[in-house]
N, C-alpha and C. Protein backbone atom coordinates (compact mmCIF):
# COMPACT_ATOMS: atom_id res chain seq x y z
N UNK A 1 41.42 -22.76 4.55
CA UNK A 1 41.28 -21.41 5.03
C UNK A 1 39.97 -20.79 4.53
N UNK A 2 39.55 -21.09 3.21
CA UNK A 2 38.45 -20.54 3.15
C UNK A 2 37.40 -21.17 3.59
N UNK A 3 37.27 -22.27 3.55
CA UNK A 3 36.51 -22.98 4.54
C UNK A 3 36.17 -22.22 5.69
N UNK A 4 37.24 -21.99 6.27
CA UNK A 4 37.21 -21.86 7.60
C UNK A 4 36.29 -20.19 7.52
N UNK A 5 36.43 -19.50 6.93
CA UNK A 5 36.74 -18.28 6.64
C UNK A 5 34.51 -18.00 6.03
N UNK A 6 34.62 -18.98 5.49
CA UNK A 6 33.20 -19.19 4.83
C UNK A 6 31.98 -19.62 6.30
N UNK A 7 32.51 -20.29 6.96
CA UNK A 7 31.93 -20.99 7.91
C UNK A 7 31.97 -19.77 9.13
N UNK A 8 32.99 -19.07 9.61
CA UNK A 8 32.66 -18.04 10.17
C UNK A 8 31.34 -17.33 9.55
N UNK A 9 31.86 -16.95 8.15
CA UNK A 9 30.45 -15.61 7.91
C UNK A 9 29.09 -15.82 8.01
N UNK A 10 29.07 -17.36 7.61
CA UNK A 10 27.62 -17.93 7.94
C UNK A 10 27.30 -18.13 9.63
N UNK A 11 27.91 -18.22 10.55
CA UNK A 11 27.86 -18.19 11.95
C UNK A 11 27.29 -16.65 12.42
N UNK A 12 28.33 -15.90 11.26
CA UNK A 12 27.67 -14.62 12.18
C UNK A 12 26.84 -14.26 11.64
N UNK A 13 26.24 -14.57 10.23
CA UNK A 13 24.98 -14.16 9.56
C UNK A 13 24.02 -14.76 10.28
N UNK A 14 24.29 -16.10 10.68
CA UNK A 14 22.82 -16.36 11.50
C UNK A 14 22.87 -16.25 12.91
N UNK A 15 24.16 -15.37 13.64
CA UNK A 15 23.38 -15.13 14.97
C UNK A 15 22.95 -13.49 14.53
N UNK A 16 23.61 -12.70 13.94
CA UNK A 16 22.37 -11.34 13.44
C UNK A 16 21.16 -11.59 13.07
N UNK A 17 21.11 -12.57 12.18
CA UNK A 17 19.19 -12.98 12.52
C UNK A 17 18.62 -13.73 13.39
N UNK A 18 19.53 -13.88 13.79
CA UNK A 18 19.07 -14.73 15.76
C UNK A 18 18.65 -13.65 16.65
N UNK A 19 19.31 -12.20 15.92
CA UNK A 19 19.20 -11.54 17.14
C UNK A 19 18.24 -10.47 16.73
N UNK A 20 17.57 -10.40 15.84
CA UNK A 20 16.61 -9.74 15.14
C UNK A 20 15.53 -9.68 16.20
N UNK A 21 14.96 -8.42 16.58
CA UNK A 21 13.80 -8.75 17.16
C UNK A 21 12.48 -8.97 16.63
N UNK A 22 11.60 -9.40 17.02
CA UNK A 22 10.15 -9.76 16.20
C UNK A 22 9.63 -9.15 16.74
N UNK A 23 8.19 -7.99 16.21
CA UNK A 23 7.47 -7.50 17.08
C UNK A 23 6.18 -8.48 16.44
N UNK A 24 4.69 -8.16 17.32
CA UNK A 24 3.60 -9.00 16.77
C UNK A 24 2.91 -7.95 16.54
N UNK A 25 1.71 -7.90 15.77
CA UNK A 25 0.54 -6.49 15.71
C UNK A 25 -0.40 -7.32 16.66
N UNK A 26 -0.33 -6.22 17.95
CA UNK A 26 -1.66 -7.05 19.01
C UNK A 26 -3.14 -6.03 18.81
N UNK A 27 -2.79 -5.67 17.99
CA UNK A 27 -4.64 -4.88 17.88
C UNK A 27 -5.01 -5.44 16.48
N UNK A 28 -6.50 -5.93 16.62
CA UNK A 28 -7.46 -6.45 15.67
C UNK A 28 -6.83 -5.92 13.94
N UNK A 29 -6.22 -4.50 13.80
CA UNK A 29 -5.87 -4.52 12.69
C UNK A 29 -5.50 -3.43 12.91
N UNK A 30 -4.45 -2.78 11.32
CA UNK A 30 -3.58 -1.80 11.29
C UNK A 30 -3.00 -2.04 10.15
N UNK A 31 -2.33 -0.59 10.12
CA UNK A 31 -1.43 -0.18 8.69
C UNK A 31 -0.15 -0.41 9.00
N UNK A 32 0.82 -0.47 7.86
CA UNK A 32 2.43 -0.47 7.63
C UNK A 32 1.86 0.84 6.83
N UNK A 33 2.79 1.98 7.38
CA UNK A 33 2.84 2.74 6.87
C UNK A 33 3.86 3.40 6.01
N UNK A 34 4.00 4.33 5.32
CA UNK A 34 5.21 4.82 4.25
C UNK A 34 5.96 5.64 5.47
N UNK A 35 5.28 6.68 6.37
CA UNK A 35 6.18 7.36 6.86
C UNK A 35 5.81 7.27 8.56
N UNK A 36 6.27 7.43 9.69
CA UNK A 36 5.91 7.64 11.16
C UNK A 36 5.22 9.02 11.10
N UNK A 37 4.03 8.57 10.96
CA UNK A 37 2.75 9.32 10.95
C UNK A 37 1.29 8.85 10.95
N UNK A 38 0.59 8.71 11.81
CA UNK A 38 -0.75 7.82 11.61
C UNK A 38 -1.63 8.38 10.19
N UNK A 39 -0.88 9.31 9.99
CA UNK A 39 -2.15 9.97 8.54
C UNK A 39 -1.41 9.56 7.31
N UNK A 40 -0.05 8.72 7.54
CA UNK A 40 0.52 8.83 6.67
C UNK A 40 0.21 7.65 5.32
N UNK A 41 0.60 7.89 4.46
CA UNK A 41 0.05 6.71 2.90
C UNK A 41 0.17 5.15 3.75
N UNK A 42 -1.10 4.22 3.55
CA UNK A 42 -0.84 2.89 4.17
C UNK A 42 -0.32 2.55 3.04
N UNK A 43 0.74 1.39 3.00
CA UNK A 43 1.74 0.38 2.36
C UNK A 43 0.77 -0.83 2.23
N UNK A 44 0.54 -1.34 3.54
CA UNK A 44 -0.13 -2.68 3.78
C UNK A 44 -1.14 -2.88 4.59
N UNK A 45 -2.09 -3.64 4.57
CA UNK A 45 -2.65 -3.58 5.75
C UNK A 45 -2.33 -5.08 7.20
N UNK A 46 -2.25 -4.74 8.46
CA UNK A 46 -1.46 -5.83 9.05
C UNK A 46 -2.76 -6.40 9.60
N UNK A 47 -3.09 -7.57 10.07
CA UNK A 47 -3.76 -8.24 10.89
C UNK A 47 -3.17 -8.72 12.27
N UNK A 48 -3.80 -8.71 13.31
CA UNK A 48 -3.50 -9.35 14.71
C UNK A 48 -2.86 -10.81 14.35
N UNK A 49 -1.68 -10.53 15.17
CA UNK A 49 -0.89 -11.73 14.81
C UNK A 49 0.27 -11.72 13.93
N UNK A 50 0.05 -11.07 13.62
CA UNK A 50 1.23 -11.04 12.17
C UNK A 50 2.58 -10.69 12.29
N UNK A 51 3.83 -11.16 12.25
CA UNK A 51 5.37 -10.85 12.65
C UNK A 51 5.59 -9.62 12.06
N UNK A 52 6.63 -8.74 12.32
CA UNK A 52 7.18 -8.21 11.84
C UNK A 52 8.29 -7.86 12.25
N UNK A 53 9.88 -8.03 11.53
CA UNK A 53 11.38 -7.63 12.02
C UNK A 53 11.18 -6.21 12.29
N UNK A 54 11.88 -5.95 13.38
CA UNK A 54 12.37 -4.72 13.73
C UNK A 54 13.79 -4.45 13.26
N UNK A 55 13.81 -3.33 12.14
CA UNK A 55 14.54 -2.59 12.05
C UNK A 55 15.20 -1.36 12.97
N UNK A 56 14.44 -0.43 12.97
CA UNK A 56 14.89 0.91 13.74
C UNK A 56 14.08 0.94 14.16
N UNK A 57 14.12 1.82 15.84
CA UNK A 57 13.30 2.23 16.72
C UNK A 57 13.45 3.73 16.47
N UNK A 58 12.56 4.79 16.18
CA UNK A 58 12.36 6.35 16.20
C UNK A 58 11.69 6.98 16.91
N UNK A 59 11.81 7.00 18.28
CA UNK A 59 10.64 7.87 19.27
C UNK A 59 9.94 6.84 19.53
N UNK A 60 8.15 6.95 19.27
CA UNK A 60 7.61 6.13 19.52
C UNK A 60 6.65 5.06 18.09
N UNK A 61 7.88 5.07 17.21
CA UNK A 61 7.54 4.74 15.94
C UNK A 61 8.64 3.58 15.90
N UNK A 62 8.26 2.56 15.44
CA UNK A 62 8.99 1.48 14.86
C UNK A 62 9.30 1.04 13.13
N UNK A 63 10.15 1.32 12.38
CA UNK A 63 10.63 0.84 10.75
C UNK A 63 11.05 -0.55 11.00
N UNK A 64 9.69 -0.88 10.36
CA UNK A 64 9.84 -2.41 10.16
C UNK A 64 9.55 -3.22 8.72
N UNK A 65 9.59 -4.34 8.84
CA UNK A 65 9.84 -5.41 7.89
C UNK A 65 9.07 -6.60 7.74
N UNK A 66 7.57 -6.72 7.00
CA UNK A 66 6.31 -7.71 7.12
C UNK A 66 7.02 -8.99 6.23
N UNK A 67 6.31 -10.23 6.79
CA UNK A 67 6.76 -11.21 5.84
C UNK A 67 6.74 -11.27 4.81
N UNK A 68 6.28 -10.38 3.59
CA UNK A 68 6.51 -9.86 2.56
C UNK A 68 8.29 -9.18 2.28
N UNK A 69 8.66 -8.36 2.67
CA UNK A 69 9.87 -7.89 2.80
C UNK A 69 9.45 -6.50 3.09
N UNK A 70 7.90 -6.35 2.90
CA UNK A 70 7.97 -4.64 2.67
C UNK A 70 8.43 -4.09 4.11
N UNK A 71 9.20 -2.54 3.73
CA UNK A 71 9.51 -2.20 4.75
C UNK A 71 8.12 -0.68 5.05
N UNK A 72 8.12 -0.48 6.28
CA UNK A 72 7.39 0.74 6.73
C UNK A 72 7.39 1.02 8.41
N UNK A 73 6.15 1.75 8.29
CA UNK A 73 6.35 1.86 9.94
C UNK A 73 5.40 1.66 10.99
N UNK A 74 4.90 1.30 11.73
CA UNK A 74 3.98 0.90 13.09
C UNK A 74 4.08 1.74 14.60
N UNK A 75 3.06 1.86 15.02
CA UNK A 75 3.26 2.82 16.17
C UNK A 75 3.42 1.84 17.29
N UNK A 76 4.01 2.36 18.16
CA UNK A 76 4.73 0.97 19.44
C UNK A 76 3.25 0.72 19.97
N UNK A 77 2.38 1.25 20.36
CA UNK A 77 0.97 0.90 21.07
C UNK A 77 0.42 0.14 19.92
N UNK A 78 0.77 -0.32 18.48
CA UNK A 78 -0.09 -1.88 18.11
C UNK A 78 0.91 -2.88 17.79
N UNK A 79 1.82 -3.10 18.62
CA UNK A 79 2.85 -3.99 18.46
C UNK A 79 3.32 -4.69 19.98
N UNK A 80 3.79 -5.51 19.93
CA UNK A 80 4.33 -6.08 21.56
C UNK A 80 5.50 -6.66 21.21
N UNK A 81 6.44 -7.07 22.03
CA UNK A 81 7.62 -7.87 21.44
C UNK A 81 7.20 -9.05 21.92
N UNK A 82 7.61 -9.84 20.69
CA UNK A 82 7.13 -11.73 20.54
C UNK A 82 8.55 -12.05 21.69
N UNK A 83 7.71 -12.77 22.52
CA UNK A 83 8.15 -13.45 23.98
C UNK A 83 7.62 -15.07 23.29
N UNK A 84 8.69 -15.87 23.57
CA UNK A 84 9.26 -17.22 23.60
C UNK A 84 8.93 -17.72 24.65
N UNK A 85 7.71 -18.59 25.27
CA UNK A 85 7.91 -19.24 25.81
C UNK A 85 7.51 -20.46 25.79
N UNK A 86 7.38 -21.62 26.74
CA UNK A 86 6.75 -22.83 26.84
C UNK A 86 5.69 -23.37 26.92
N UNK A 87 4.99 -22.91 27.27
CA UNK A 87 3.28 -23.20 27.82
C UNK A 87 2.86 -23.42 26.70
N UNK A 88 3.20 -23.77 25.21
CA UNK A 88 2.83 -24.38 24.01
C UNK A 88 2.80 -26.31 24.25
N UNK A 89 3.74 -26.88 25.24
CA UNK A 89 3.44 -27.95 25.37
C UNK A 89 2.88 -28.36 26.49
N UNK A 90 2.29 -27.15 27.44
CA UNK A 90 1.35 -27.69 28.86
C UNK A 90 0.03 -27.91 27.92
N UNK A 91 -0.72 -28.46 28.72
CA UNK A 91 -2.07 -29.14 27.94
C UNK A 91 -2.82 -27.97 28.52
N UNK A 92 -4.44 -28.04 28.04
CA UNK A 92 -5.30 -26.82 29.08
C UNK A 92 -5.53 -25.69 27.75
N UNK A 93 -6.58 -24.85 28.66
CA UNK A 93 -6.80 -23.84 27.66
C UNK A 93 -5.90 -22.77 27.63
N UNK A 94 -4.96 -22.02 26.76
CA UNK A 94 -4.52 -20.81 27.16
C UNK A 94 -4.91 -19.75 26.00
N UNK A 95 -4.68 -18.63 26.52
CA UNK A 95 -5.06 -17.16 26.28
C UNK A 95 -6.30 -17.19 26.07
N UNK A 96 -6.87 -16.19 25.37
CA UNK A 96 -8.41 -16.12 25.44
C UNK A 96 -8.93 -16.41 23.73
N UNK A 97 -9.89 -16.90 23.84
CA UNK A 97 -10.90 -17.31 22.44
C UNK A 97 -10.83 -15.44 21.61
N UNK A 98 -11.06 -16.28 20.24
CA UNK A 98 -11.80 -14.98 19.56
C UNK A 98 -12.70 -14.53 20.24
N UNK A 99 -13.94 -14.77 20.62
CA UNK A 99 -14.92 -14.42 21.23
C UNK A 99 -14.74 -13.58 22.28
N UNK A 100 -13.73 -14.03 23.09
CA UNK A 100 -13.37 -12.65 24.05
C UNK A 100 -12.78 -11.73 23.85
N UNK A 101 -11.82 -11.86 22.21
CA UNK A 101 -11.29 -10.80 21.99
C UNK A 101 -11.95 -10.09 21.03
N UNK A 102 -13.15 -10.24 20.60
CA UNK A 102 -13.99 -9.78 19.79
C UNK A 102 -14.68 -8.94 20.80
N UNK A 103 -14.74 -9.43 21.61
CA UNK A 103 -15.67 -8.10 23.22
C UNK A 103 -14.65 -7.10 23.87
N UNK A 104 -13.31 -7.94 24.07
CA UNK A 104 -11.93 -7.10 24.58
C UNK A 104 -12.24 -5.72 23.49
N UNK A 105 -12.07 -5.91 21.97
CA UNK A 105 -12.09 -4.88 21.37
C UNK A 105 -13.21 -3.78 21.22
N UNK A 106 -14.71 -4.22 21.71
CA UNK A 106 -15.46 -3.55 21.67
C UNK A 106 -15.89 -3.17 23.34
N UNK A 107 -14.60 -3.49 23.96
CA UNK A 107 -14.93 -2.75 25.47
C UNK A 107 -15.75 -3.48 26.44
N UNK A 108 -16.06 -4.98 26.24
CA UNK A 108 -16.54 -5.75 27.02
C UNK A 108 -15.84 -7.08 27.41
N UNK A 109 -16.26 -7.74 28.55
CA UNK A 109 -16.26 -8.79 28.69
C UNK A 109 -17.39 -9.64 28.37
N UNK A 110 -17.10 -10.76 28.83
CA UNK A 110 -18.69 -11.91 28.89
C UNK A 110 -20.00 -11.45 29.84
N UNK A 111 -19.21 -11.19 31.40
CA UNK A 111 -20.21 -10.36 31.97
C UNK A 111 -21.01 -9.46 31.90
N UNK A 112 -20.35 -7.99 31.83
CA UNK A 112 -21.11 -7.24 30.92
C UNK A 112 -21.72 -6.86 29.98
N UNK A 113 -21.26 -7.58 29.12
CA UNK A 113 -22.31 -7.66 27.64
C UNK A 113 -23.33 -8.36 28.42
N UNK A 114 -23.93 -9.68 28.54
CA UNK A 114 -24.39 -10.50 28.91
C UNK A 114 -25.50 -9.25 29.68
N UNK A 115 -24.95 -8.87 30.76
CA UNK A 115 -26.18 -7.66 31.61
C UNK A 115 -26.68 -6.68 30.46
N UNK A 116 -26.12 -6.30 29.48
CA UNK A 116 -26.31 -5.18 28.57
C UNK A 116 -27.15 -5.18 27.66
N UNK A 117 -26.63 -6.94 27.27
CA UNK A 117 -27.66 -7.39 26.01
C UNK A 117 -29.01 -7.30 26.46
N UNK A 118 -29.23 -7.53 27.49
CA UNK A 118 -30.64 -7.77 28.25
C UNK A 118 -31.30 -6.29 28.14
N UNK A 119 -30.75 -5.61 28.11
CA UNK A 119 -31.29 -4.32 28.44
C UNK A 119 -32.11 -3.66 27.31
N UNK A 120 -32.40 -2.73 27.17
CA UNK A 120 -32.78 -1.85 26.43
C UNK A 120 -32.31 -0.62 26.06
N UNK A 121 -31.88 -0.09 24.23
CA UNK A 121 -31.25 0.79 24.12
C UNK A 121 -29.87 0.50 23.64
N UNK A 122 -29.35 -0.45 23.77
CA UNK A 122 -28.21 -1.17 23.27
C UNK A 122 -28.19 -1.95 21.70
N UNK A 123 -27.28 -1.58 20.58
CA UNK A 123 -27.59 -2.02 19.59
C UNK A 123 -26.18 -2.44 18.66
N UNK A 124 -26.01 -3.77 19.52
CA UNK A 124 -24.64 -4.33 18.80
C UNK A 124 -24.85 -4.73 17.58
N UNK A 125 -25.59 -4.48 16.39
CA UNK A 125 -25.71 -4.30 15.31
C UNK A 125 -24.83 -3.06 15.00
N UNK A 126 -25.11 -2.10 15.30
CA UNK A 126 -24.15 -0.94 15.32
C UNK A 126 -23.04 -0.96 15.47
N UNK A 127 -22.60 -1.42 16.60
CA UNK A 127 -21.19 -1.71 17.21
C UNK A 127 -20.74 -2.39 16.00
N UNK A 128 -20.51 -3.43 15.71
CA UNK A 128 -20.17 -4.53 14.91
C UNK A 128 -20.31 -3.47 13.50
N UNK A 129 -21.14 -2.89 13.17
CA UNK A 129 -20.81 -2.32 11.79
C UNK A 129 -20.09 -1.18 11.50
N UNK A 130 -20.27 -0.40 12.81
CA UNK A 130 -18.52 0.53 13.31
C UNK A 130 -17.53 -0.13 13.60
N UNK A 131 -17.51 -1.19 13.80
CA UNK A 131 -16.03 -1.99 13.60
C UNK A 131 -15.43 -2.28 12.41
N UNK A 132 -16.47 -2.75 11.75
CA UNK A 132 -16.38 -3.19 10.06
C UNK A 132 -15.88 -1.96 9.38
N UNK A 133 -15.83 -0.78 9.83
CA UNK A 133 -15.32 0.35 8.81
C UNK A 133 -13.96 -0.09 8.73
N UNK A 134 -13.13 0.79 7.32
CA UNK A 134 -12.14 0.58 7.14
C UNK A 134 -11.45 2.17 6.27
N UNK A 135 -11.12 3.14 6.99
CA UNK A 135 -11.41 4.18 6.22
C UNK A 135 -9.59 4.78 6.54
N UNK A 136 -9.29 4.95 4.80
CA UNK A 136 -7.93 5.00 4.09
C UNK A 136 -7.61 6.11 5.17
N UNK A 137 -6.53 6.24 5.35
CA UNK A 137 -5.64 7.43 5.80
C UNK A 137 -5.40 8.67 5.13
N UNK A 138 -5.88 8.54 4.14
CA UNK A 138 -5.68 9.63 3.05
C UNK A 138 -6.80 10.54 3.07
N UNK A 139 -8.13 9.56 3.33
CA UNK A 139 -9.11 10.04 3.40
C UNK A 139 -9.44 10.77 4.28
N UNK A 140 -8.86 10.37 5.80
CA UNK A 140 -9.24 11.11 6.73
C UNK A 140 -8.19 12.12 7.21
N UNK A 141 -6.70 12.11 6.55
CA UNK A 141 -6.29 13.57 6.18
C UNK A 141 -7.07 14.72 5.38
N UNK A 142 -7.51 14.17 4.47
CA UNK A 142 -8.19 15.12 4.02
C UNK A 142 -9.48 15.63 4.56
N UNK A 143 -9.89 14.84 5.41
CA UNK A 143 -11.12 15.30 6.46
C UNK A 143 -10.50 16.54 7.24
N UNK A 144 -9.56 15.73 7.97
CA UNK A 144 -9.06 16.70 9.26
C UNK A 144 -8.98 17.85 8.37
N UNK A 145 -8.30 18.28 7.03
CA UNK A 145 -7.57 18.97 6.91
C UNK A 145 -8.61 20.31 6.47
N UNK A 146 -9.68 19.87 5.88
CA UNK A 146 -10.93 20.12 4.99
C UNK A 146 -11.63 21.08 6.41
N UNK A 147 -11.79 20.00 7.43
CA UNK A 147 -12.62 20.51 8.52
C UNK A 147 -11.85 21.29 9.42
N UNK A 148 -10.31 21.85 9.18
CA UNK A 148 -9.79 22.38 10.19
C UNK A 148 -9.36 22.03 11.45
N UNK A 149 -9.39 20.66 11.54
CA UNK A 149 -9.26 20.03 13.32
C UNK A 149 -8.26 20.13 13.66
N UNK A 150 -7.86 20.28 14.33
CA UNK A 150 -6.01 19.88 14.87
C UNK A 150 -5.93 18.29 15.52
């Protein structure tokens, strides 16, 4: 009986984490935050790619759970839900290179850069070192708050 009884609880413990959803962080980078608030204290910082369990859904805020254990929160626009599929054993190229998603994020494709670079007045030195910022949440509460912005 306890057997039996033991072997149930482990069945249903692992279809509740069967049924866990995974979200992914699909933007280049981002915070786990302490509270559903973009100004709010970062916890962690996440990279593109990175799992995270979904706990609770709140509006348009997600409390979640990084492979660390830490818990916090993510805004639904840098997350997607991790989709399962097959095309891991078709042969061929799929999704796109860093390289295109290094232009995806700075608002280009191959084409257009390509016409742009040529040009004059354009200075992806710049671009690339406004990407490279990394500026705390704390800090730029206290901007907004300093400068009055809404």
């Amino acid at each position: 009986m306890k057997q039996k009884l033991g072997l149930l609880l482990l069945l249903a413990t692992s279809a509740l984490l069967l049924a866990a959803k995974v979200l992914v962080v699909k933007v280049m980078r981002s915070n786990l935050l302490a509270k559903p608030d973009f100004l709010s204290a970062s916890l962690a910082p996440m990279q593109k790619g990175a799992k995270l369990e979904l706990i609770e859904m709140q509006g348009n805020w997600y409390l979640v759970r990084n492979a660390v254990g830490l818990k916090g929160y993510v805004h639904q626009t840098a997350v997607a839900e991790s989709k399962t599929n097959l095309s891991g054993i078709i042969p061929g190229k799929k999704g796109a290179s860093e390289e295109e998603l290094a232009l995806a994020a700075k608002g280009f494709n191959e084409g257009n850069e390509k016409k742009l670079r040529g040009s004059k007045g354009y200075n992806f030195a710049d671009v690339d070192w406004v990407m490279d910022w990394n500026i705390a949440n704390t800090v730029l509460a206290a901007f907004i708050r300093e400068g009055k912005l809404k």
